[in-house]
N, C-alpha and C. Protein backbone atom coordinates (compact mmCIF):
# COMPACT_ATOMS: atom_id res chain seq x y z
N UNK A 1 0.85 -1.18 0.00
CA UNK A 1 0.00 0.00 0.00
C UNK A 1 0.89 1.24 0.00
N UNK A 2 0.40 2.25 -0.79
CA UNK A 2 1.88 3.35 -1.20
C UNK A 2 1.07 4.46 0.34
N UNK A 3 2.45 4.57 0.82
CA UNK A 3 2.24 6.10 2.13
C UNK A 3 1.07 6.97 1.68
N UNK A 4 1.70 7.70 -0.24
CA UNK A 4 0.74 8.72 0.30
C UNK A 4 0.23 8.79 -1.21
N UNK A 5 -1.92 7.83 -0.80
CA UNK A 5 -1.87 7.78 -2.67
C UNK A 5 -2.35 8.32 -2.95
N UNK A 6 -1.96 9.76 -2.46
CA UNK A 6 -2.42 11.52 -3.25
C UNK A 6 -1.18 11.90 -4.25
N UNK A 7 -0.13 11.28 -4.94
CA UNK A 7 0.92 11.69 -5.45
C UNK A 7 0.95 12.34 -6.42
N UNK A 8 0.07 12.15 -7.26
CA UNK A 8 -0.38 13.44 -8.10
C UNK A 8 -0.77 14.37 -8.02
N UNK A 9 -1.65 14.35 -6.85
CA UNK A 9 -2.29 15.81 -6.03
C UNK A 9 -0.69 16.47 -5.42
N UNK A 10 -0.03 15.76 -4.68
CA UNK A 10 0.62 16.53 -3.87
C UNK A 10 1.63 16.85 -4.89
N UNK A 11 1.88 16.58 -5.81
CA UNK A 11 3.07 17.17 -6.82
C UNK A 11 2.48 18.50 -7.59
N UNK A 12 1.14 18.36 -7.96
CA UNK A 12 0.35 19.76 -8.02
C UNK A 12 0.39 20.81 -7.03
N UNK A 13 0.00 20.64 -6.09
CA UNK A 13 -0.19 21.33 -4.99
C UNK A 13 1.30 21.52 -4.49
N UNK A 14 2.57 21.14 -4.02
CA UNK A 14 3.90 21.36 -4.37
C UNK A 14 4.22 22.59 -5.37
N UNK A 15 4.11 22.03 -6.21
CA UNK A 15 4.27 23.39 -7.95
C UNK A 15 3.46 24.29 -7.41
N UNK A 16 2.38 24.58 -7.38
CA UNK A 16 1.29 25.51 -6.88
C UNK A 16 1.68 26.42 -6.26
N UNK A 17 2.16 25.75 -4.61
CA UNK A 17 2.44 26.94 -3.78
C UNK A 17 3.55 27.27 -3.93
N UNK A 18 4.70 26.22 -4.17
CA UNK A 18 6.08 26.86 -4.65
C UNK A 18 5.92 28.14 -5.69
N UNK A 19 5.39 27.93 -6.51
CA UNK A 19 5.50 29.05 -7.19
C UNK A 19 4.84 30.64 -6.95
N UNK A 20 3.57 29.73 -5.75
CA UNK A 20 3.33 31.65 -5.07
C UNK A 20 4.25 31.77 -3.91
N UNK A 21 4.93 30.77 -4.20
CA UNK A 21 5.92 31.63 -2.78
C UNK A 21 7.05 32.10 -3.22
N UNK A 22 7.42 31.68 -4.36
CA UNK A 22 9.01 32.06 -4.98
C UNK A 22 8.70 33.24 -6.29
N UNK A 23 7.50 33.49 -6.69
CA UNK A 23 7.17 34.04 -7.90
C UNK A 23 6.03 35.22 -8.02
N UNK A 24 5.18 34.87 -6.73
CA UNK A 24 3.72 35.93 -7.15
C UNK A 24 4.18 36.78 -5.63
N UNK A 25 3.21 37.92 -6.72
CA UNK A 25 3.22 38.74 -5.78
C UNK A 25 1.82 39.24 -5.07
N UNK A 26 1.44 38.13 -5.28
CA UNK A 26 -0.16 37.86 -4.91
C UNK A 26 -0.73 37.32 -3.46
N UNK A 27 -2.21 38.09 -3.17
CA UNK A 27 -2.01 37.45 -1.71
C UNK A 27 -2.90 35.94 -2.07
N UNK A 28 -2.89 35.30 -1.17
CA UNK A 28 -3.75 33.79 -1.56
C UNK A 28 -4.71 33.79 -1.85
N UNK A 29 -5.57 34.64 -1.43
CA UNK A 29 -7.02 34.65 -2.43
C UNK A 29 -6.85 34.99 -3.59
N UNK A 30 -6.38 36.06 -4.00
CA UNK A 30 -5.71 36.30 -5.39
C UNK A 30 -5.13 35.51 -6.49
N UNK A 31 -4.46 34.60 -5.98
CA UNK A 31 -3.30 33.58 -6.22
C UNK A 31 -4.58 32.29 -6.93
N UNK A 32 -4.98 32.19 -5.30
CA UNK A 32 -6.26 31.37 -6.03
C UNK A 32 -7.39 31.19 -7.07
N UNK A 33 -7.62 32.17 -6.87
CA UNK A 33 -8.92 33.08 -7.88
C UNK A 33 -8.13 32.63 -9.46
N UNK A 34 -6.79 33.15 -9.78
CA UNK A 34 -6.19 32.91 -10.95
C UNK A 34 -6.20 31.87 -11.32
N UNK A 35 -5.47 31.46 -10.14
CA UNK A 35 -5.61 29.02 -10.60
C UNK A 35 -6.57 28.21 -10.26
N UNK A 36 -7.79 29.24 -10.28
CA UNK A 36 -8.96 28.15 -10.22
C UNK A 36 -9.05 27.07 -8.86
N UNK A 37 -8.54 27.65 -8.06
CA UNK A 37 -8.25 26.46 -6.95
C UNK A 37 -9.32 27.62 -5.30
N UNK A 38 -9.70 26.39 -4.51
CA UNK A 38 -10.21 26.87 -3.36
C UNK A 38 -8.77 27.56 -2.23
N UNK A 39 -9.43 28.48 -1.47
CA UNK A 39 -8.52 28.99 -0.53
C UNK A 39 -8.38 28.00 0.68
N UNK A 40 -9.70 27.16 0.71
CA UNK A 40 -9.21 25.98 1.47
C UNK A 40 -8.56 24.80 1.98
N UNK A 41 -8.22 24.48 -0.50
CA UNK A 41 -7.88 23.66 -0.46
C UNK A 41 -6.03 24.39 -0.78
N UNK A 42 -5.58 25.25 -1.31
CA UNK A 42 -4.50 25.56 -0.50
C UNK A 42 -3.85 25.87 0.61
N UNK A 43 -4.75 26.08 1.45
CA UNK A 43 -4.34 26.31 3.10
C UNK A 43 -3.95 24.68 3.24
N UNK A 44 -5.08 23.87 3.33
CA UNK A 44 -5.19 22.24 3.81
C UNK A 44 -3.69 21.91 3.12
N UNK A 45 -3.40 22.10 1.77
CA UNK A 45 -2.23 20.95 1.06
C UNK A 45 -0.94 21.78 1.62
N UNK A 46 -0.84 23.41 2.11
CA UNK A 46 0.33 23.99 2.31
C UNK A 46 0.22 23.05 3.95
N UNK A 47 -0.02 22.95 4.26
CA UNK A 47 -0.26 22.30 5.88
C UNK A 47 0.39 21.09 5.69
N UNK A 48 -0.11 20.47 4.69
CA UNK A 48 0.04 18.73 4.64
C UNK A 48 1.47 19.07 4.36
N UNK A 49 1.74 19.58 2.97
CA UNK A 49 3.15 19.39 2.56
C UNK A 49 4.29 19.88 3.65
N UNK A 50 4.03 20.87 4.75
CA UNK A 50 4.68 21.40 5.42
C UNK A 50 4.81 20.07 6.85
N UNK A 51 3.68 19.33 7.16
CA UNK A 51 3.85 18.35 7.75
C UNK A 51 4.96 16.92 7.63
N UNK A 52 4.93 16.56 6.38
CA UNK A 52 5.73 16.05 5.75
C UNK A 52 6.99 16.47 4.90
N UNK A 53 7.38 17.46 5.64
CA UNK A 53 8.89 17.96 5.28
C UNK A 53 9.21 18.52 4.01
N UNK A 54 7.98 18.68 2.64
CA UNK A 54 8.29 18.68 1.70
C UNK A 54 8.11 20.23 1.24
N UNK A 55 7.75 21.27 2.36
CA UNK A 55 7.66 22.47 2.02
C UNK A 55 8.68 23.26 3.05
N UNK A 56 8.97 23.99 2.88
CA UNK A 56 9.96 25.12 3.90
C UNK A 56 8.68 26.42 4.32
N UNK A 57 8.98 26.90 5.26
CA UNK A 57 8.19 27.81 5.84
C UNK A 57 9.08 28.84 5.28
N UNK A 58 7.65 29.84 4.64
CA UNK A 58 8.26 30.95 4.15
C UNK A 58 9.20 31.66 4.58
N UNK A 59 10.38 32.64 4.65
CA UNK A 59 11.16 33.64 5.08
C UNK A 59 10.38 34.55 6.28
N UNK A 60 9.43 35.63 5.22
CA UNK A 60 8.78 36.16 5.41
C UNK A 60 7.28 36.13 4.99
N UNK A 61 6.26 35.83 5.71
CA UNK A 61 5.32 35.94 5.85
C UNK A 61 4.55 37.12 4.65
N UNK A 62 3.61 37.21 3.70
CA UNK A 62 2.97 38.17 3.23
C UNK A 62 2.12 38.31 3.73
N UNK A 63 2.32 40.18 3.48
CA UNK A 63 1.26 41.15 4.11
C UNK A 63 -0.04 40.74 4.45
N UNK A 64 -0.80 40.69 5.42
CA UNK A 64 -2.27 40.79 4.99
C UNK A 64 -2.71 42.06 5.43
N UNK A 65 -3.98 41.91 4.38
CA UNK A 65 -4.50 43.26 4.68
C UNK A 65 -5.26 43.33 6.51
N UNK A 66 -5.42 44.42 6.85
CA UNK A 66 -5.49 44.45 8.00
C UNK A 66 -7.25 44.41 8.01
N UNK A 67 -8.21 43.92 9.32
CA UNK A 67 -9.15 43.60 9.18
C UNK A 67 -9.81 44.41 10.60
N UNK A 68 -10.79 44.49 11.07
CA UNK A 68 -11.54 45.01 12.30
C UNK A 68 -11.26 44.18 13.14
N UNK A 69 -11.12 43.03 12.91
CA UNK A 69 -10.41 41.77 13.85
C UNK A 69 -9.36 41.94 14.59
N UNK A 70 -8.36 42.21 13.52
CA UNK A 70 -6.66 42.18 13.79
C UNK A 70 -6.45 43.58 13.26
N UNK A 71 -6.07 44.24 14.73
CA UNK A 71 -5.59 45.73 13.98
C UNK A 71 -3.95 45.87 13.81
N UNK A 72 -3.53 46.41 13.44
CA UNK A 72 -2.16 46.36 12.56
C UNK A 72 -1.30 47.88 13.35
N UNK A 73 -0.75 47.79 13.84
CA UNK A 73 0.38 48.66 13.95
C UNK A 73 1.60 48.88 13.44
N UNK A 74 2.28 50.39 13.09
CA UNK A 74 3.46 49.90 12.21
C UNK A 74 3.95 51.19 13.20
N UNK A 75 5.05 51.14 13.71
CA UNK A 75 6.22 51.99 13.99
C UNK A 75 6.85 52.70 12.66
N UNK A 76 6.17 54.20 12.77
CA UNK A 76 6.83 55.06 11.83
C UNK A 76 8.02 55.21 12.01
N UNK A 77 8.60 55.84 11.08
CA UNK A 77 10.31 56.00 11.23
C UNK A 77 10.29 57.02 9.91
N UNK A 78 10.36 58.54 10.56
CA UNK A 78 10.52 59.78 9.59
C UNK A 78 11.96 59.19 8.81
N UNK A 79 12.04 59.19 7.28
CA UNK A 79 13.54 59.31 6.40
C UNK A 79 13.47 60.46 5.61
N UNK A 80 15.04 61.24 5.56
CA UNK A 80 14.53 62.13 4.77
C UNK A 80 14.18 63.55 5.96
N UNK A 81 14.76 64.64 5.13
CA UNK A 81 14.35 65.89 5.85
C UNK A 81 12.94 66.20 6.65
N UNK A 82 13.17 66.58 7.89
CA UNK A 82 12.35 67.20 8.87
C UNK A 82 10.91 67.31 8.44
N UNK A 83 9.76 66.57 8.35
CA UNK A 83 8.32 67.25 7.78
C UNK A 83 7.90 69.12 8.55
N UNK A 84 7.48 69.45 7.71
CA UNK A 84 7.05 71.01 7.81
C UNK A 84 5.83 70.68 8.25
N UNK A 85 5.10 71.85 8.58
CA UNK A 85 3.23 71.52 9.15
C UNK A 85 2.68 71.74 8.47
N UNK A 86 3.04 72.02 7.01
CA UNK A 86 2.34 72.16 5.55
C UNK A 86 2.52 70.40 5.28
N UNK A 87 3.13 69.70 5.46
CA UNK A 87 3.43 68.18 4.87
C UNK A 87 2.82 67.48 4.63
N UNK A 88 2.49 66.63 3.76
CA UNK A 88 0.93 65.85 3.93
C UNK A 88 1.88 64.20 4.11
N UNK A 89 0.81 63.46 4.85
CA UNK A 89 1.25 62.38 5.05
C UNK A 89 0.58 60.88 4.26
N UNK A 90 1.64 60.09 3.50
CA UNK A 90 1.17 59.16 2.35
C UNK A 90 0.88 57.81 3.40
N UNK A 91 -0.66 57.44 3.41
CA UNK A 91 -0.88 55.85 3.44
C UNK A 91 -1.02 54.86 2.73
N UNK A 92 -0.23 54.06 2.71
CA UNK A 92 -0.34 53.09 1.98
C UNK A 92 -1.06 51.89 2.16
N UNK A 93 -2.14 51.75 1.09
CA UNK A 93 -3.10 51.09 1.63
C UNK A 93 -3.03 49.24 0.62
N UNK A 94 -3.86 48.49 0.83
CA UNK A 94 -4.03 47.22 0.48
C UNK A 94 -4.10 47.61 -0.69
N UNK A 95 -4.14 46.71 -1.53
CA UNK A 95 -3.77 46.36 -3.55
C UNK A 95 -3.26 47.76 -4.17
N UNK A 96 -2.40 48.12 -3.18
CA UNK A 96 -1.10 49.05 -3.97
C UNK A 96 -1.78 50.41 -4.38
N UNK A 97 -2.56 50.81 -3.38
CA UNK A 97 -3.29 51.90 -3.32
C UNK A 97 -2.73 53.24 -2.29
N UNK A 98 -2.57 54.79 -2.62
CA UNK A 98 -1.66 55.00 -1.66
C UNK A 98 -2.69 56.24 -1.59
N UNK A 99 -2.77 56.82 0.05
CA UNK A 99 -3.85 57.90 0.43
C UNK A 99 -2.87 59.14 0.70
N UNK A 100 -3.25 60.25 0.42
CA UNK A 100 -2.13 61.33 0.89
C UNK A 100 -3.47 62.63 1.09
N UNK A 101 -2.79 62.71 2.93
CA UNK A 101 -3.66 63.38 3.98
C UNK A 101 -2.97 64.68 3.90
N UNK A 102 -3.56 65.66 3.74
CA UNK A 102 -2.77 67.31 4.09
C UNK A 102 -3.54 67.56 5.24
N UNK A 103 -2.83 68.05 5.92
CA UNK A 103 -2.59 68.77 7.10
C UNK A 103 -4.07 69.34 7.66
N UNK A 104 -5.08 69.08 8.76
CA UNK A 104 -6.33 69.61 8.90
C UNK A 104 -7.52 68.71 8.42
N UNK A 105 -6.95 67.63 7.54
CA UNK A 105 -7.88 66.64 7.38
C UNK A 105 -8.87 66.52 8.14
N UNK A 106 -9.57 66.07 8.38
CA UNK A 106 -10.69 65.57 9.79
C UNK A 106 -10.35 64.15 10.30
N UNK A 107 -9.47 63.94 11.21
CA UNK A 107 -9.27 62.57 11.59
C UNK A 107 -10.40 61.50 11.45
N UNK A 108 -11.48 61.80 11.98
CA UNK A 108 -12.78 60.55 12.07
C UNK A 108 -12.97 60.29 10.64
N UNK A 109 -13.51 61.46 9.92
CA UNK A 109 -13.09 61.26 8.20
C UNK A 109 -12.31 60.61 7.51
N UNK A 110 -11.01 60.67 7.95
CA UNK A 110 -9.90 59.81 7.83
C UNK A 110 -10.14 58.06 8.24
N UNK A 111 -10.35 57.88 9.61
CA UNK A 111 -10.75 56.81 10.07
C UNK A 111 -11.83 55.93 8.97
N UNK A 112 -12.86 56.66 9.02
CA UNK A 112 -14.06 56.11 7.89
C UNK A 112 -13.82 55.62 6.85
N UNK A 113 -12.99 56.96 5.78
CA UNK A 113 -12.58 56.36 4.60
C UNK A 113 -11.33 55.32 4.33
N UNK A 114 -10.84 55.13 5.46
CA UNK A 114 -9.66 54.08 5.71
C UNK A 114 -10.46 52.43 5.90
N UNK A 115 -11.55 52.79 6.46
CA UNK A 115 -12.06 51.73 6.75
C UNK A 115 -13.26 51.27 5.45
N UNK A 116 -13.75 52.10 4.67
CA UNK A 116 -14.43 51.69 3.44
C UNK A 116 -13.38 51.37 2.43
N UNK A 117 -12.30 51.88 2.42
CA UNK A 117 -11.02 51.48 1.41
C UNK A 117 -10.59 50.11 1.82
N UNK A 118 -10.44 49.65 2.75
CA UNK A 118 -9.76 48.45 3.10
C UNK A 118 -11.14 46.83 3.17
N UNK A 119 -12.37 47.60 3.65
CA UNK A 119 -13.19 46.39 3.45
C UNK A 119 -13.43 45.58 2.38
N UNK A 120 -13.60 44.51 2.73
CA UNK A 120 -13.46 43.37 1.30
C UNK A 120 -14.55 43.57 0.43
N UNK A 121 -13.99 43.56 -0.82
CA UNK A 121 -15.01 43.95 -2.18
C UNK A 121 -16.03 43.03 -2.30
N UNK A 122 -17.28 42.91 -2.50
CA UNK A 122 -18.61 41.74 -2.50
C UNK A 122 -18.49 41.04 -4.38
């Protein structure tokens, strides 16, 4: 009786994620959506293959977008000459979208449209 008689599956699923991990710059739903494949059933086979020694755990982890769930903090770090109080400040938001706030904005305004920009598209 062979160990594991998914061997065709798991040589798919192998190629699959190897290549969003070494090649895309895609997040997994994304990734998926393209190759026709469930987000379930790549979570489940990255698990299996990682169980059985045949995957490496990524370096670094990709981004996720941040959710009402899990809020996200990032430690700014000014580069680059002194900001003035004229300066406007650039956010960079999920699918390579970037917000730029001048000075007097309305914070809660800010908050709102941060939060309709980032919710998941239907």
């Amino acid at each position: 009786m062979a160990l594991h008689p998914d061997a065709s599956k798991q040589k798919r699923w192998l190629e699959l994620i190897g290549r969003w991990q070494q090649q895309s710059q895609l997040t997994i739903r994304e990734f998926c959506e393209r190759h026709q494949v469930s987000e379930a059933s790549f979570f489940s086979w990255r698990r299996v293959l990682r169980q059985r020694g045949l995957l490496d755990e990524p370096a670094a982890p990709k981004a996720a977008k941040s959710t009402p769930q899990s809020p996200a903090f990032v430690k700014l770090t000014p580069v680059g000459p002194e900001p003035t109080a004229a300066s406007a400040v650039e956010l960079v938001l999920g699918d390579r979208r970037v917000l730029r706030v001048r000075p007097g904005f309305d914070a809660e305004l800010l908050l709102e449209l941060v939060r309709l920009l980032e919710e998941p598209s239907c």
